[in-house]
Protein backbone atom coordinates (compact mmCIF):
# COMPACT_ATOMS: atom_id res chain seq x y z
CA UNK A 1 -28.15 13.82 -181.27
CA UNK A 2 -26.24 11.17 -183.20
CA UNK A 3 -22.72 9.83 -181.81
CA UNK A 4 -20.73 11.46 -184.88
CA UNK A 5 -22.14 14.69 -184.61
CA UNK A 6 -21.16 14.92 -180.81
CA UNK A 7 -17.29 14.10 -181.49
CA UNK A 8 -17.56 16.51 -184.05
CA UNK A 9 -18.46 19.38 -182.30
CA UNK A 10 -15.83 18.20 -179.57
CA UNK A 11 -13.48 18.31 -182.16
CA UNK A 12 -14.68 21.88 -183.40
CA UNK A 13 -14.90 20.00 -187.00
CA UNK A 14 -19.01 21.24 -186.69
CA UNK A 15 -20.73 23.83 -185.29
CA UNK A 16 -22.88 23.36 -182.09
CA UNK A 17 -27.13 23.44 -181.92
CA UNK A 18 -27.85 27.39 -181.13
CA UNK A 19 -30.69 26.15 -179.75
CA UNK A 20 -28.90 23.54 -176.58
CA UNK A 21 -29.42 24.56 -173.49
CA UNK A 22 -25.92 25.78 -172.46
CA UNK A 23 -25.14 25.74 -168.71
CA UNK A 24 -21.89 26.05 -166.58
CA UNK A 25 -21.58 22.17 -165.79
CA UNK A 26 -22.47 21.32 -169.12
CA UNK A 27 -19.38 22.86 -170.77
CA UNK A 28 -17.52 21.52 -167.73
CA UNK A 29 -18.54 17.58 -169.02
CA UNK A 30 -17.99 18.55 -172.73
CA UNK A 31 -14.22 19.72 -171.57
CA UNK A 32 -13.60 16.53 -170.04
CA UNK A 33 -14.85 14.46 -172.97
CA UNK A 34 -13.13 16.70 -175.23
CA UNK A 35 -9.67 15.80 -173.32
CA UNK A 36 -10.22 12.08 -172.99
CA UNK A 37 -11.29 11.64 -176.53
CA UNK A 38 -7.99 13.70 -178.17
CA UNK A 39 -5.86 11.75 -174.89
CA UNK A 40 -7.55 8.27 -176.37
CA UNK A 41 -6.86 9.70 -180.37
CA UNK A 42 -3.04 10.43 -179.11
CA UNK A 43 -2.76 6.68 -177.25
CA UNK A 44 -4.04 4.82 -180.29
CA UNK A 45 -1.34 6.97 -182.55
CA UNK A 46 1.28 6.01 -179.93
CA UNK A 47 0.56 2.10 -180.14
CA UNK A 48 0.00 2.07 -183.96
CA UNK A 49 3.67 3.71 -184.27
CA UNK A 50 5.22 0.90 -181.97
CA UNK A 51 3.46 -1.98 -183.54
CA UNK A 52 3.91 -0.81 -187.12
CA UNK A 53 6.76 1.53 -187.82
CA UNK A 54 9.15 0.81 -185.29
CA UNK A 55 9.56 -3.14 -186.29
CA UNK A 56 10.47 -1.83 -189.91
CA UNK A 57 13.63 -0.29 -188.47
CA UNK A 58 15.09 -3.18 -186.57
């Protein structure tokens, strides 16, 4: 399974493989990577608004 099509179906934008293997601690890791990729998405937003918009207002 390719990189793209993993963050993809962590960020529901594709559906997942009927045919995985689905077990409890499996959707426990894909929960945790699903949080620390949209908590890395939301850090990288943060820092690109305080390096590029904020020095247009002072």
């Amino acid at each position: 399974m390719g990189i793209l099509r993993q963050l993809a179906e962590y960020l529901y934008l594709k559906k997942k493989d009927p045919n995985q293997p689905q077990t409890q601690w499996m959707k426990y890791m894909h929960g945790m990577n699903r949080i620390s990729l949209l908590m890395f998405i939301a850090a990288v937003i943060i820092i690109l608004f305080k390096l590029v918009i904020l020095p247009l207002f002072r």
